[in-house]
Every structure is written in C-alpha cells, then in structure tokens.
C-alpha atoms as a PDB file:
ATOM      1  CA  UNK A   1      18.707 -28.109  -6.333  1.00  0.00           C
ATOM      2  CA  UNK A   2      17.781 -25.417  -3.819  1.00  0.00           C
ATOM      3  CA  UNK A   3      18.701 -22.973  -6.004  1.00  0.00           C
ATOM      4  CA  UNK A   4      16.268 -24.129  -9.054  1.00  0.00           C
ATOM      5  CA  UNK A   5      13.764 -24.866  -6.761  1.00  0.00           C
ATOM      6  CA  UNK A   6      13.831 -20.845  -5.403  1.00  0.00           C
ATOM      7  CA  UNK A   7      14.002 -19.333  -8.920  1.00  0.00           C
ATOM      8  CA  UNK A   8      10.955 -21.682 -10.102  1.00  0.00           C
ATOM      9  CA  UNK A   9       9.475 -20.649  -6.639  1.00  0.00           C
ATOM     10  CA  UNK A  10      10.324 -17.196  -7.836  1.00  0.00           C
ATOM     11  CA  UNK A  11       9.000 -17.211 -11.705  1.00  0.00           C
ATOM     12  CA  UNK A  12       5.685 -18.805 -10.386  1.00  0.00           C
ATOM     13  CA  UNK A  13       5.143 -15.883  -8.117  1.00  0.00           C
ATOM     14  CA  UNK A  14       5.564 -13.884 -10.562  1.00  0.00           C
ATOM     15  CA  UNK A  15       3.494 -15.144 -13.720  1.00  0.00           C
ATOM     16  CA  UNK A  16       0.492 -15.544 -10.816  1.00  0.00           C
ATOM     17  CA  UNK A  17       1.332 -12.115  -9.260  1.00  0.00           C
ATOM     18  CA  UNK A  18       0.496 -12.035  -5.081  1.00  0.00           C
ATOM     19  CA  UNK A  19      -3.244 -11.645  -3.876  1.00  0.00           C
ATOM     20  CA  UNK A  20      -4.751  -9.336  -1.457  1.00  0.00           C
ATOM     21  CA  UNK A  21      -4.988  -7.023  -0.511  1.00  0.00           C
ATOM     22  CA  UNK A  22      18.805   0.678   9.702  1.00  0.00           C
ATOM     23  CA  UNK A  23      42.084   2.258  13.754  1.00  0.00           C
ATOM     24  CA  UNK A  24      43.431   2.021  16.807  1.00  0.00           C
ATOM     25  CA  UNK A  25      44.896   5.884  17.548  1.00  0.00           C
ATOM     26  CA  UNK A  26      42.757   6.920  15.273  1.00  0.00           C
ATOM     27  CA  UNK A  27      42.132  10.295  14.075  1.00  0.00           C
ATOM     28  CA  UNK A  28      40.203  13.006  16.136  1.00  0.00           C
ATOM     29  CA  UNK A  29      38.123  15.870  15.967  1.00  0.00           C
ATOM     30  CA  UNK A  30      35.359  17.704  14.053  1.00  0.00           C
ATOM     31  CA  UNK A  31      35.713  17.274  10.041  1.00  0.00           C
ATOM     32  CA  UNK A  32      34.388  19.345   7.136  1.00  0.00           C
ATOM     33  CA  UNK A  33      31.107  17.891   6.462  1.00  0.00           C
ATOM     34  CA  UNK A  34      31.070  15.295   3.407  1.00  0.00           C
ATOM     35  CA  UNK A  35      29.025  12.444   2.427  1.00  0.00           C
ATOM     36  CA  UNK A  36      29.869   9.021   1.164  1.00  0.00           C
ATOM     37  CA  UNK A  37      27.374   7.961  -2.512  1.00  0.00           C
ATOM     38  CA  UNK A  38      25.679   4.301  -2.456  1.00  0.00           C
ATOM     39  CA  UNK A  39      24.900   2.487  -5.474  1.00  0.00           C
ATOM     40  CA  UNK A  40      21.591   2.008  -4.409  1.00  0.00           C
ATOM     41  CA  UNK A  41      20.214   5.528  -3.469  1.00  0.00           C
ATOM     42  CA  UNK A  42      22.165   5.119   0.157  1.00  0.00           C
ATOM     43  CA  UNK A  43      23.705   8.520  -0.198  1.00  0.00           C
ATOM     44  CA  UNK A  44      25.069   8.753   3.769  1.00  0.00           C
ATOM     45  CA  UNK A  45      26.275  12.342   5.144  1.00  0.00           C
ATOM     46  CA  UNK A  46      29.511  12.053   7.423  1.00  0.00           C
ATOM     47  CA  UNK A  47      28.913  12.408  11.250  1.00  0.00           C
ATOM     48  CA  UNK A  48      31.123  15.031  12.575  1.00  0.00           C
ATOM     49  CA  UNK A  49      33.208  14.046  15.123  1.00  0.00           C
ATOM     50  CA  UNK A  50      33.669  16.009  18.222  1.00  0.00           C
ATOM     51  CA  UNK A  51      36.716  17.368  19.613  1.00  0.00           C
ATOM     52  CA  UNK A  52      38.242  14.900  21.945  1.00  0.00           C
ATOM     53  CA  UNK A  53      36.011  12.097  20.329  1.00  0.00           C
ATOM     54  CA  UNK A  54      38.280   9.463  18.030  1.00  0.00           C
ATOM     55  CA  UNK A  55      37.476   7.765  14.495  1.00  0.00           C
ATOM     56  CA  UNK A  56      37.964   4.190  14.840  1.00  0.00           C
ATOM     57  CA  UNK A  57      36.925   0.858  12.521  1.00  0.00           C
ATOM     58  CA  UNK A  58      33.644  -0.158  14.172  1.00  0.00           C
ATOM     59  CA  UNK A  59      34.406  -2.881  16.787  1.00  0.00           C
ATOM     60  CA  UNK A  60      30.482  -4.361  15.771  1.00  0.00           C
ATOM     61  CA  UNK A  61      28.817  -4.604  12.394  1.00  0.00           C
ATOM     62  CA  UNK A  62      25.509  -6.478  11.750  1.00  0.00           C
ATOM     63  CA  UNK A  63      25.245  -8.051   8.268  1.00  0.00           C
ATOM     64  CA  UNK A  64      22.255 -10.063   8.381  1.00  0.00           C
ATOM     65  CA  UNK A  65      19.216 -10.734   8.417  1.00  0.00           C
ATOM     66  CA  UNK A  66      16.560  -7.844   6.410  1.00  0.00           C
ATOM     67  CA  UNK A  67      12.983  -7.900   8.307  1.00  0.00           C
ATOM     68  CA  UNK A  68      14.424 -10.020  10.791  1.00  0.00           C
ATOM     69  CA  UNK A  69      14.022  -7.442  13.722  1.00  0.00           C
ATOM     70  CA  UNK A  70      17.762  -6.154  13.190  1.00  0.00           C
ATOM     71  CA  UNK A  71      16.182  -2.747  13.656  1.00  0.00           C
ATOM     72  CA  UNK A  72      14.467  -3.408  16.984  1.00  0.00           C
ATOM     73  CA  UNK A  73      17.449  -5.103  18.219  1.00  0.00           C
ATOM     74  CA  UNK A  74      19.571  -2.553  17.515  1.00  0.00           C
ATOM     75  CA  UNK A  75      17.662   0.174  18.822  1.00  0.00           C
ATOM     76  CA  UNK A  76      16.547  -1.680  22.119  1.00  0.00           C
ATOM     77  CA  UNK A  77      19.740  -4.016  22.858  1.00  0.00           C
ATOM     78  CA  UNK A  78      22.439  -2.304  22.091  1.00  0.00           C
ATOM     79  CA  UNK A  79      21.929   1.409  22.075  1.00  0.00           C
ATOM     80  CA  UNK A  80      20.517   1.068  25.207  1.00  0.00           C
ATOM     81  CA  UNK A  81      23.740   0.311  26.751  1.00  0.00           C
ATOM     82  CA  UNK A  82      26.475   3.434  27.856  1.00  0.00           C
ATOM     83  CA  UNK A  83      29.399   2.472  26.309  1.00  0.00           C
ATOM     84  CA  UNK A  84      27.494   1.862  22.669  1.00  0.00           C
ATOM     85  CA  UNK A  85      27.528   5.105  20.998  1.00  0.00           C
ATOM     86  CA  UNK A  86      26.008   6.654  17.432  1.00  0.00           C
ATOM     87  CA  UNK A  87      26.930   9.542  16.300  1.00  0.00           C
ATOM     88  CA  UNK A  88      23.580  12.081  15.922  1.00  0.00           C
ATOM     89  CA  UNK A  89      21.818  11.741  12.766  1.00  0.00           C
ATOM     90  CA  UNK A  90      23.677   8.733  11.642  1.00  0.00           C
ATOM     91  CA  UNK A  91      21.523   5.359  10.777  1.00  0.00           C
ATOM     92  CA  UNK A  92      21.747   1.779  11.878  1.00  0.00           C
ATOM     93  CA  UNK A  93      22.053   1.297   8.059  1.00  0.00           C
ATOM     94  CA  UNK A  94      25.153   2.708   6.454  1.00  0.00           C
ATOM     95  CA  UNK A  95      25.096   0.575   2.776  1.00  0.00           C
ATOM     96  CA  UNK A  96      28.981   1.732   2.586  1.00  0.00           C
ATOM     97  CA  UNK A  97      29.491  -1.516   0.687  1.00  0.00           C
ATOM     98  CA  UNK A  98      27.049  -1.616  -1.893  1.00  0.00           C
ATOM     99  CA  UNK A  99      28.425   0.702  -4.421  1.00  0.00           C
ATOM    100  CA  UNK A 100      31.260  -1.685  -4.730  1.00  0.00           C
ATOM    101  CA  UNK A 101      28.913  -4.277  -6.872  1.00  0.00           C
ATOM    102  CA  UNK A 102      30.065  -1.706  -9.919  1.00  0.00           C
ATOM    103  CA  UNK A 103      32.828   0.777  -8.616  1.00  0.00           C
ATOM    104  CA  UNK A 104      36.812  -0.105  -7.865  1.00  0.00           C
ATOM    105  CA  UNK A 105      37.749  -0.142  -3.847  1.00  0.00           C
ATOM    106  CA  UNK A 106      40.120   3.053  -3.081  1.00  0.00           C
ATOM    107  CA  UNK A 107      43.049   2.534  -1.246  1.00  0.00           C
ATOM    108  CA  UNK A 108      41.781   4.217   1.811  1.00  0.00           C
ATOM    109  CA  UNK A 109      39.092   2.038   2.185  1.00  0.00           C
ATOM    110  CA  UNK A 110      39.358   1.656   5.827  1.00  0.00           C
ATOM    111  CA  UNK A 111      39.860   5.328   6.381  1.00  0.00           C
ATOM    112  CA  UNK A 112      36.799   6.392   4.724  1.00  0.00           C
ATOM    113  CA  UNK A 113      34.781   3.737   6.579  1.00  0.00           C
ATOM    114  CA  UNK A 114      35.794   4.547   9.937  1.00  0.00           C
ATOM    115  CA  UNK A 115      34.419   8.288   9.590  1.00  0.00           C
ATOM    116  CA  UNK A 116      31.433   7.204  10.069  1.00  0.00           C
ATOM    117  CA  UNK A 117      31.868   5.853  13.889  1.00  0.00           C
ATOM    118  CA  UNK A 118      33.076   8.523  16.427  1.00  0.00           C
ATOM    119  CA  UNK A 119      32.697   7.646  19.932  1.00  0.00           C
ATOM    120  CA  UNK A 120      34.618   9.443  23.360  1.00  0.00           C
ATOM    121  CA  UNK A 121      37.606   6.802  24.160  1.00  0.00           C
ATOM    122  CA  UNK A 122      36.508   4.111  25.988  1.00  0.00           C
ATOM    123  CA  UNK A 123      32.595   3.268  24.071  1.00  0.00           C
ATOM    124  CA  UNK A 124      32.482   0.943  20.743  1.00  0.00           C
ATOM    125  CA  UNK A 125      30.904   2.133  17.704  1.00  0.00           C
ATOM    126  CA  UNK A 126      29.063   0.082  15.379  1.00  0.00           C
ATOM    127  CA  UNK A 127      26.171  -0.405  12.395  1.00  0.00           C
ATOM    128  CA  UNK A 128      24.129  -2.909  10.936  1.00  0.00           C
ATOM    129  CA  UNK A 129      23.283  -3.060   7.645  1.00  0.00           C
ATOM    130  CA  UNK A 130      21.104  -6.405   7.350  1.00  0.00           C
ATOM    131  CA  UNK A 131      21.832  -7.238   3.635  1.00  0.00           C
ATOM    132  CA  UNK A 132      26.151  -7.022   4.049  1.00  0.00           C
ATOM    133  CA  UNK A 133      26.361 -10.898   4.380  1.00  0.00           C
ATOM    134  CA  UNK A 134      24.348 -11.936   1.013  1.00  0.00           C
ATOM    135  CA  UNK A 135      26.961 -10.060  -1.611  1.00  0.00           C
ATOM    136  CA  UNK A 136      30.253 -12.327  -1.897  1.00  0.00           C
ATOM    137  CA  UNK A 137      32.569  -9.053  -1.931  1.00  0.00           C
ATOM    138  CA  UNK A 138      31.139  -7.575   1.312  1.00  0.00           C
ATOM    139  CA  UNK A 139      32.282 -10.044   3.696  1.00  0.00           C
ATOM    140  CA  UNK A 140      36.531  -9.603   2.542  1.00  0.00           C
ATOM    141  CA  UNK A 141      35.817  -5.847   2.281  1.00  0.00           C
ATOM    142  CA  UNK A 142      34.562  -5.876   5.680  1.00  0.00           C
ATOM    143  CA  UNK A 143      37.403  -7.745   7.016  1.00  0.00           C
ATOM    144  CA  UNK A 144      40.129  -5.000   5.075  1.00  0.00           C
ATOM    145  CA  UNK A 145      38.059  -2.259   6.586  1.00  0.00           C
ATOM    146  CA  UNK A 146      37.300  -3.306   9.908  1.00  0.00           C
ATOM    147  CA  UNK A 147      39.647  -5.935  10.795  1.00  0.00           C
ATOM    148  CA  UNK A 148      38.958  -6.136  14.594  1.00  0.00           C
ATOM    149  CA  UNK A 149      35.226  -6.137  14.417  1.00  0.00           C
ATOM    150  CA  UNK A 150      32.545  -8.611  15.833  1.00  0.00           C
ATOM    151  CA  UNK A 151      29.822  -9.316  13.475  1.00  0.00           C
ATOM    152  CA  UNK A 152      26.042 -10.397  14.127  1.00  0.00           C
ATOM    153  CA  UNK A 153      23.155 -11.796  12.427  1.00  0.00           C
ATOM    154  CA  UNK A 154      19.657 -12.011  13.411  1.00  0.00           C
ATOM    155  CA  UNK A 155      17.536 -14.303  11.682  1.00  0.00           C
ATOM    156  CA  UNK A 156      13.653 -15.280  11.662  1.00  0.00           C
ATOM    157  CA  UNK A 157      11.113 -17.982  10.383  1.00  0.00           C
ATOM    158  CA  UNK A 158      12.653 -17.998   6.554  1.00  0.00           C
ATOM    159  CA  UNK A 159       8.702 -17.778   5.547  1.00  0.00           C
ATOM    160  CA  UNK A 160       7.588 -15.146   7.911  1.00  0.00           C
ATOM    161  CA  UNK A 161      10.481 -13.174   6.787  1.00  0.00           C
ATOM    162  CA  UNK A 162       9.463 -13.285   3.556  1.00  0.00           C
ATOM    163  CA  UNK A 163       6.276 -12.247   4.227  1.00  0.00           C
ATOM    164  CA  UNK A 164       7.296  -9.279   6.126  1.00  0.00           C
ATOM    165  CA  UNK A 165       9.897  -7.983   2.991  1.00  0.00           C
ATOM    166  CA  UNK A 166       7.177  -8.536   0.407  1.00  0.00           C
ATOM    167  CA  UNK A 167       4.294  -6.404   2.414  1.00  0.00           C
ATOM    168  CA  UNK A 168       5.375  -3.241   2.408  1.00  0.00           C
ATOM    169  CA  UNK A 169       6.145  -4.224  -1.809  1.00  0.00           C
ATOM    170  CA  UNK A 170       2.807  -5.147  -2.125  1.00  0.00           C
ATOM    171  CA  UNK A 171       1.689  -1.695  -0.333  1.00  0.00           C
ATOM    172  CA  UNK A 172       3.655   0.353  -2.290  1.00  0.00           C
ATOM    173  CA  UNK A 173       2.101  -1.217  -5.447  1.00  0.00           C
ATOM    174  CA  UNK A 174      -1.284  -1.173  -4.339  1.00  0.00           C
ATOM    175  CA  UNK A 175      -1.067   3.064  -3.926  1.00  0.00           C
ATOM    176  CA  UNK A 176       0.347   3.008  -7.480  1.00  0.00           C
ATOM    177  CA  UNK A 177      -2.213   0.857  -8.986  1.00  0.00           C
ATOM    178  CA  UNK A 178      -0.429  -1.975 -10.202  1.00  0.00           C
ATOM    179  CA  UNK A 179      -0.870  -5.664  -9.241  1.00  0.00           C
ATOM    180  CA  UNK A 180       1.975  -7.750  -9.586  1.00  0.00           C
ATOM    181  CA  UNK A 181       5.381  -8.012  -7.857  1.00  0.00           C
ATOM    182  CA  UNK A 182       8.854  -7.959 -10.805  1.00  0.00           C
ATOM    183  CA  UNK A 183      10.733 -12.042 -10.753  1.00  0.00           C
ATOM    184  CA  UNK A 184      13.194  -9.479  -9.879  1.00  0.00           C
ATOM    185  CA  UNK A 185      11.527  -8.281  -6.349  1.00  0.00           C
ATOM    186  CA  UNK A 186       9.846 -11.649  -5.239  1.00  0.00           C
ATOM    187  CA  UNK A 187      13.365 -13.327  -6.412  1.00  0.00           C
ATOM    188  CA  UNK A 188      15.616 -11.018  -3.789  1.00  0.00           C
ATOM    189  CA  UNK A 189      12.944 -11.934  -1.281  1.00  0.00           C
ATOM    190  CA  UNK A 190      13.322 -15.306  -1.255  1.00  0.00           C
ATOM    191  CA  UNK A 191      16.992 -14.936  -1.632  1.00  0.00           C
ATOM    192  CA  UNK A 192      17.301 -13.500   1.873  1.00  0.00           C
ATOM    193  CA  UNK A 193      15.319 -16.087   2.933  1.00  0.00           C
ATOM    194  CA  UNK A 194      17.699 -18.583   2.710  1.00  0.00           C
ATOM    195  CA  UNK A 195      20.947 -18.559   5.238  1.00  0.00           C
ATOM    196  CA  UNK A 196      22.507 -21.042   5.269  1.00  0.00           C
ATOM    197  CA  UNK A 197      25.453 -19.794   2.587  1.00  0.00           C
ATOM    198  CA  UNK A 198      25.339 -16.465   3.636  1.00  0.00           C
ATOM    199  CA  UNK A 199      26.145 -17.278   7.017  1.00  0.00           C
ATOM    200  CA  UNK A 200      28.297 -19.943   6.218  1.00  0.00           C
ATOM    201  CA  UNK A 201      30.403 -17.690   4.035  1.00  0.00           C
ATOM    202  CA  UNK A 202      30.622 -15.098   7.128  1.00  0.00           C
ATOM    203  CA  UNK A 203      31.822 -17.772   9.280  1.00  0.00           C
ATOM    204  CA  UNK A 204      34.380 -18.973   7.021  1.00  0.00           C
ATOM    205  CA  UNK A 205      34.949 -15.636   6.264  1.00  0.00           C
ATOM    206  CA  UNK A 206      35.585 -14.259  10.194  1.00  0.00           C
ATOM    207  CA  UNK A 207      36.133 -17.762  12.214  1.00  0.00           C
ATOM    208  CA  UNK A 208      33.401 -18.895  14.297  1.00  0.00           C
ATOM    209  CA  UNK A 209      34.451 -16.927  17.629  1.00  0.00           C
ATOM    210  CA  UNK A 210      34.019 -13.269  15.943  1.00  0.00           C
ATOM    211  CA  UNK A 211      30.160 -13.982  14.514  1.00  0.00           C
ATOM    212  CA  UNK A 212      27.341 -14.366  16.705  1.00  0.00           C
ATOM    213  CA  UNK A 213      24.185 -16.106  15.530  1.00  0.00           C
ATOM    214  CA  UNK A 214      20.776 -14.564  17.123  1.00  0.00           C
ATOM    215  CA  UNK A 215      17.379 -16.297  16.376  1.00  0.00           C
ATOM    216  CA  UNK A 216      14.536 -13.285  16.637  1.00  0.00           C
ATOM    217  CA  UNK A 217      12.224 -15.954  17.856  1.00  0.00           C
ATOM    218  CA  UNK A 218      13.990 -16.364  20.976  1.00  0.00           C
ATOM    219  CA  UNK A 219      15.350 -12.767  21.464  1.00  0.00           C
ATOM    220  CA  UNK A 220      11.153 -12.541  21.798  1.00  0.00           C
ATOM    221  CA  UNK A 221      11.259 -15.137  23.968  1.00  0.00           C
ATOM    222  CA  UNK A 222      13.970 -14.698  25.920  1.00  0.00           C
ATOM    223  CA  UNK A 223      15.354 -10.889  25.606  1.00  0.00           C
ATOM    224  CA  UNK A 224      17.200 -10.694  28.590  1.00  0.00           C
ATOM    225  CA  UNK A 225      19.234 -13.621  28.231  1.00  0.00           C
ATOM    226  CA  UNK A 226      19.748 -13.002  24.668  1.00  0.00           C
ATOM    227  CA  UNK A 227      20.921  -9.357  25.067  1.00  0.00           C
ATOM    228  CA  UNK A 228      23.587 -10.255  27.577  1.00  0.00           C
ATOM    229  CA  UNK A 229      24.704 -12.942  25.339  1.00  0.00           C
ATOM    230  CA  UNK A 230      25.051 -10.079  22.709  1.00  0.00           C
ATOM    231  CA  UNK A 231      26.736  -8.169  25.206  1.00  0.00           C
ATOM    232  CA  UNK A 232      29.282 -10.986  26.443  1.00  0.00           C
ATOM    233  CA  UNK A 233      29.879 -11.412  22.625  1.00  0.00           C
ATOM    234  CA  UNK A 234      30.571  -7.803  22.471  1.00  0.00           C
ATOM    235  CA  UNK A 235      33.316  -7.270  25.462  1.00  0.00           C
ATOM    236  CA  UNK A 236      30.035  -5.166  27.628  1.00  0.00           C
ATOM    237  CA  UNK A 237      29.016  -5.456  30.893  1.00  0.00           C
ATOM    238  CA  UNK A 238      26.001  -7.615  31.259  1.00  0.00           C
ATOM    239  CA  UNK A 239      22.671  -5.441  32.320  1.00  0.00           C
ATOM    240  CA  UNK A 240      21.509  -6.567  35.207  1.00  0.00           C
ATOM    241  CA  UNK A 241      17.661  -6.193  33.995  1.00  0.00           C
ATOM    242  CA  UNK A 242      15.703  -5.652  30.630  1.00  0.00           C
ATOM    243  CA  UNK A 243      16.472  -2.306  28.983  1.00  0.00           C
ATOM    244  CA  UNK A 244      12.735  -0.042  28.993  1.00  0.00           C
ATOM    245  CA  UNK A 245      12.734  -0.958  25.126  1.00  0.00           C
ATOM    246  CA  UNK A 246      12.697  -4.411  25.538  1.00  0.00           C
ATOM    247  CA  UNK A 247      10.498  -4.420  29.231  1.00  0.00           C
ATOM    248  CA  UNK A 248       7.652  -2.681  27.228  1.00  0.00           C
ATOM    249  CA  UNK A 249       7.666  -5.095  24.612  1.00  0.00           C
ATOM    250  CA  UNK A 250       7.720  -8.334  26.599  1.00  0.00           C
ATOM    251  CA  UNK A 251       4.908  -6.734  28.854  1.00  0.00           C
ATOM    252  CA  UNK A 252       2.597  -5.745  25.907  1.00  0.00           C
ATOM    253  CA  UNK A 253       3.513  -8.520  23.904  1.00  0.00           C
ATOM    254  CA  UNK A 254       3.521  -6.062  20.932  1.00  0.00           C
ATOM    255  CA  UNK A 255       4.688  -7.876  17.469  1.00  0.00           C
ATOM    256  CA  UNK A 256       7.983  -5.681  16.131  1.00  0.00           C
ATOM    257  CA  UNK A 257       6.588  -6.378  13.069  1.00  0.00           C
ATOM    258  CA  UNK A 258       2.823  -4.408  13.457  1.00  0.00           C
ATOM    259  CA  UNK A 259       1.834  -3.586  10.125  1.00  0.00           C
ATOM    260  CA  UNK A 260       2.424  -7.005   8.297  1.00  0.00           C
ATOM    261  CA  UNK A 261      -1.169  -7.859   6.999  1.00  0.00           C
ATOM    262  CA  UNK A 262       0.054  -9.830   4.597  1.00  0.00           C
ATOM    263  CA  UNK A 263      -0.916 -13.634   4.201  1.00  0.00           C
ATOM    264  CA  UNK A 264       0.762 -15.683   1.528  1.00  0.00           C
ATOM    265  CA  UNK A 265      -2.230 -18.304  -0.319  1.00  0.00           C
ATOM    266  CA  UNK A 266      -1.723 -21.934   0.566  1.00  0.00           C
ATOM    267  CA  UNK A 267      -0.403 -22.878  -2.838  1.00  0.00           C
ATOM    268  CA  UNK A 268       2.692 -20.045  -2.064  1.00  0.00           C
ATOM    269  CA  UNK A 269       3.028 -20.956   1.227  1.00  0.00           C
ATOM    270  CA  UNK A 270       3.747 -24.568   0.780  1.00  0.00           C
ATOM    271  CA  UNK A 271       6.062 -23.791  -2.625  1.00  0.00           C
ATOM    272  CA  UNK A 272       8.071 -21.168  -0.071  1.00  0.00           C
ATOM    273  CA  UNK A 273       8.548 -23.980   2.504  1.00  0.00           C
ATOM    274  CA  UNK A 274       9.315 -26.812   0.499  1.00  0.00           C
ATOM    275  CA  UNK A 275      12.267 -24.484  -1.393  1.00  0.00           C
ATOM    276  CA  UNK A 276      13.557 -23.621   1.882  1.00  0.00           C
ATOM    277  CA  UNK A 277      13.513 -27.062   3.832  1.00  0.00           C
ATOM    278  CA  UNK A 278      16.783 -27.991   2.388  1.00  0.00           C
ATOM    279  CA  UNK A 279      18.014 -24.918   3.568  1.00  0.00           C
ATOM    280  CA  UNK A 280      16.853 -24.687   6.907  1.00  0.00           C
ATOM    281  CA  UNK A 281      18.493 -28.231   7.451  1.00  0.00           C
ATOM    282  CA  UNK A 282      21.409 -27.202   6.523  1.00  0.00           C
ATOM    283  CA  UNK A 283      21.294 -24.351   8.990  1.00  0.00           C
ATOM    284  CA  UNK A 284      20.494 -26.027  11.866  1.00  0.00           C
ATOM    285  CA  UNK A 285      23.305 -28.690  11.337  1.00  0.00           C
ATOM    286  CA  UNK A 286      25.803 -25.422  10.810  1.00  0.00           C
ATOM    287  CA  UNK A 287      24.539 -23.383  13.715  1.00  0.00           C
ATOM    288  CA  UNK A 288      22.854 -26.477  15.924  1.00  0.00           C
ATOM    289  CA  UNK A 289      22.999 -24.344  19.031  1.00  0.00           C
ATOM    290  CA  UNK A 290      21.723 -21.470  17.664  1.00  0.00           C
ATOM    291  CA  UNK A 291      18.913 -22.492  16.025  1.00  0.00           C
ATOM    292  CA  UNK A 292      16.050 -23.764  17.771  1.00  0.00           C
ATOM    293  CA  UNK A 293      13.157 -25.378  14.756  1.00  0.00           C
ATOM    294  CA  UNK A 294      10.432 -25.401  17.081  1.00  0.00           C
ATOM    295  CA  UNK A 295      10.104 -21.791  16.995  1.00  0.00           C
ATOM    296  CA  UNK A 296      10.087 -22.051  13.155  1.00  0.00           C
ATOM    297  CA  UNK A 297       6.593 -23.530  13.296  1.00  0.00           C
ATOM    298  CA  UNK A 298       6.508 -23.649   9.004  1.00  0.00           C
ATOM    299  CA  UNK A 299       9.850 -26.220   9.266  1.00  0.00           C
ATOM    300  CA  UNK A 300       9.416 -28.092  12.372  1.00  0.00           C
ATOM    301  CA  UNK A 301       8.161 -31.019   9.948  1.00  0.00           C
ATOM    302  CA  UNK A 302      11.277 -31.407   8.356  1.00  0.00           C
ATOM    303  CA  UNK A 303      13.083 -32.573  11.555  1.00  0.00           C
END
C-alpha cells in the first residue's frame, strides 16, 4: 500500500510539475596513483598513502540518510575528533558501490575498497555515502568489504527532506529553462524519504549493536550529547565540550540547510505526508528510542 501510494504521489507530481519559483595488518605505504570508476559519474582518485600510514577496511561507514545533514555531521562531529582521519583530497562520499547495480564484484573487493582509507596506526578511517542503505546489494557488499565496520544513519522530517533533495532540482531546472521535474527525479525523492526498509534491511543486515540511528532534529537540539553518543558508538573518547563546528552553529542558530527556498503547495504537502504516515509508524515502532515524532512536526498527528 505504501508503495502505490508513493508512486501515485510520484506520477501526480509529475503530470502537475512543482511551482515556484559527501584489513587488519594491512598494507602500507605510498601507491601509484589510480582511481576507482562509478556508475553514476563518481569517478574517485585513490588517496596515497603515506609511508608508515596502513590501508585498512574502514572501521565507520555512513549509509543513510541524503539531505539529512550527513554532510554537516560528518564534517563537524567526527572529523573534528584526533583519532578520525581522511586522507587529503578524499570526499565524505566515495559511491564505491554504485557501479555494482550493472558490473560483476571482483574478487578483491575488499582490497580495492580499503585503498581508499589510510590513517597512522592507532586513528579509524571512515566515509559516508548517504544513499548505500537504499540499494539491496550494498548492504552484503558492505559487510564482504568491510566486515568490522560500524555503520550510521542520520535521518530528518521525511517531508522536509524531501524538500531539501528536490530544491536544488528545481534550481538547476529553472537556469535551464524548463519547468517540470522527470516521475523519475520526484520518484527517487520520495524514495529516500521513506526509512523504514532501508534501515530495517541494515539492521537485519549488521545486528542491531553495529548500526547507530541519529535523528538530525535532535543532533540540532542536542549536539553535544548526540556526538558523544556517536563517539561511544564508535570506540572514541567522549569530548568533553562542543567541537567549534558545532559551538558556532548552536550559537547562531544557523539552519545546515541555508539555501532551501523551496515550499511544497498544500495539495503536495498533504499527498507527501499521508504516503509517508505508514512509514513513519513503522519507524518509530522499529527504532522507538531513536526516534522522537515531536520533532517531526508534519507526523506528530499520526501518533
């Protein structure tokens, strides 16, 4: 039913079109440069890594949520901490996975992987590519190729999120001179609205003690207690105060989100919400902890 109700959802958007306006004894090292190719465009150059550095599996991958504040998160939570480490020039976002919607896996899947986190001994390396947890084959690829990791997911107000991922579509298309958004685009927005499988799957997939949930919501709300749940989850030592990142942002207030502009009309909003109240539901009785509705104002009805 959910799922009919999102590709009607979907369809309608389109035919009305929208209005307005990131192995243990591993090898070490500096390596000939080389570059791994994503299905989708994600071509990703190999970081070197230095001499006395090691290549390990990440020991933290983020798979979820897109325009959920991953990036912010990421940057201000966990970066900010000594022992996490990124290797220069290399994104939050590596897509390694996607090109396996249409190519065969290669034996050295795990090898090939790991290149792309060198760290000195003694840091953990890790990535977070927010879309990993919504393609079936990611989640057992994942657990082949990095069999020791921790995984996270952010998530945010399923209709708020939308919002976000469709804006900078709609921007995009308003330079160009065209009007309407493809089923195509408005369907894989709404699809990453709804969780509830997707993290189910990843649970199922990892066991419940090796996937953290985080609500962006409360990480706003909350940041230092959130990031030293994050960093309990992740074997660091707690911070004893708010990183300058996150300090700035609770003092200013400042939305992570600044450019969204985009308001959905009435008649989309309340389509969007009804198609994802069965969802949400679902979520909250999976993750009950986790999930707090009254900072989803668009749901709190249903419960």
């Amino acid at each position: 039913m959910a799922g009919s109700r999102l590709g009607r959802l979907a369809r309608s958007l389109t035919a009305r079109g929208p209005s307005g306006g990131d192995a243990e004894g591993g090898l070490t090292g500096s390596r000939e440069a080389v570059s791994e190719h994503g299905l989708w465009g994600h071509d990703r150059q190999v970081p070197d890594c230095p001499t006395g550095w090691e290549l390990k599996p990440p020991d933290f991958v983020g798979i979820g949520a897109p325009r959920a504040g991953t990036s912010w998160w990421f940057r201000d939570a966990l970066q900010q901490h000594p022992r996490v480490v990124t290797a220069p020039g290399r994104d939050k976002e590596i897509h390694f996975f996607d090109r396996f919607a249409a190519e065969s896996v290669d034996p050295d899947l795990a090898e090939r992987y790991a290149r792309f986190f060198p760290r000195p001994r003694g840091c953990i390396a890790g990535e977070w590519t927010p879309d990993y947890m919504y393609s079936p084959w990611n989640l057992s690829l994942l657990e082949k190729a990095a069999p020791e990791a921790r995984f996270l997911i952010m998530l945010r107000d399923p209709v708020e999120r939308f919002r976000s991922e469709v804006s900078p579509a709609l921007r995009g298309l308003a330079e160009s001179g065209l009007n309407a958004l493809t089923s195509l685009s408005v369907g894989n927005c709404i699809f990453h609205s709804a969780y509830e499988m997707p993290v189910r799957r990843a649970i199922e997939a990892f066991g419940r003690d090796r996937v953290l949930i985080l609500q962006y919501e409360r990480c706003q709300r909350e940041p230092l207690s959130e990031i030293r749940r994050t960093q309990r989850f992740l074997g660091l030592d707690e911070v004893a105060s708010l990183p300058p990142g996150l300090e700035v942002r609770e003092r200013s207030q400042q939305r992570i989100f600044p450019s969204e502009k985009f308001e959905l009309p009435t008649w989309t909003d309340e389509h969007l919400v009804a198609a994802l109240t069965g969802d949400v539901r679902d979520l909250v009785d999976l993750c009950p902890n986790e999930i707090d509705v009254d900072l989803w104002p668009n749901f709190r009805h249903a419960f």
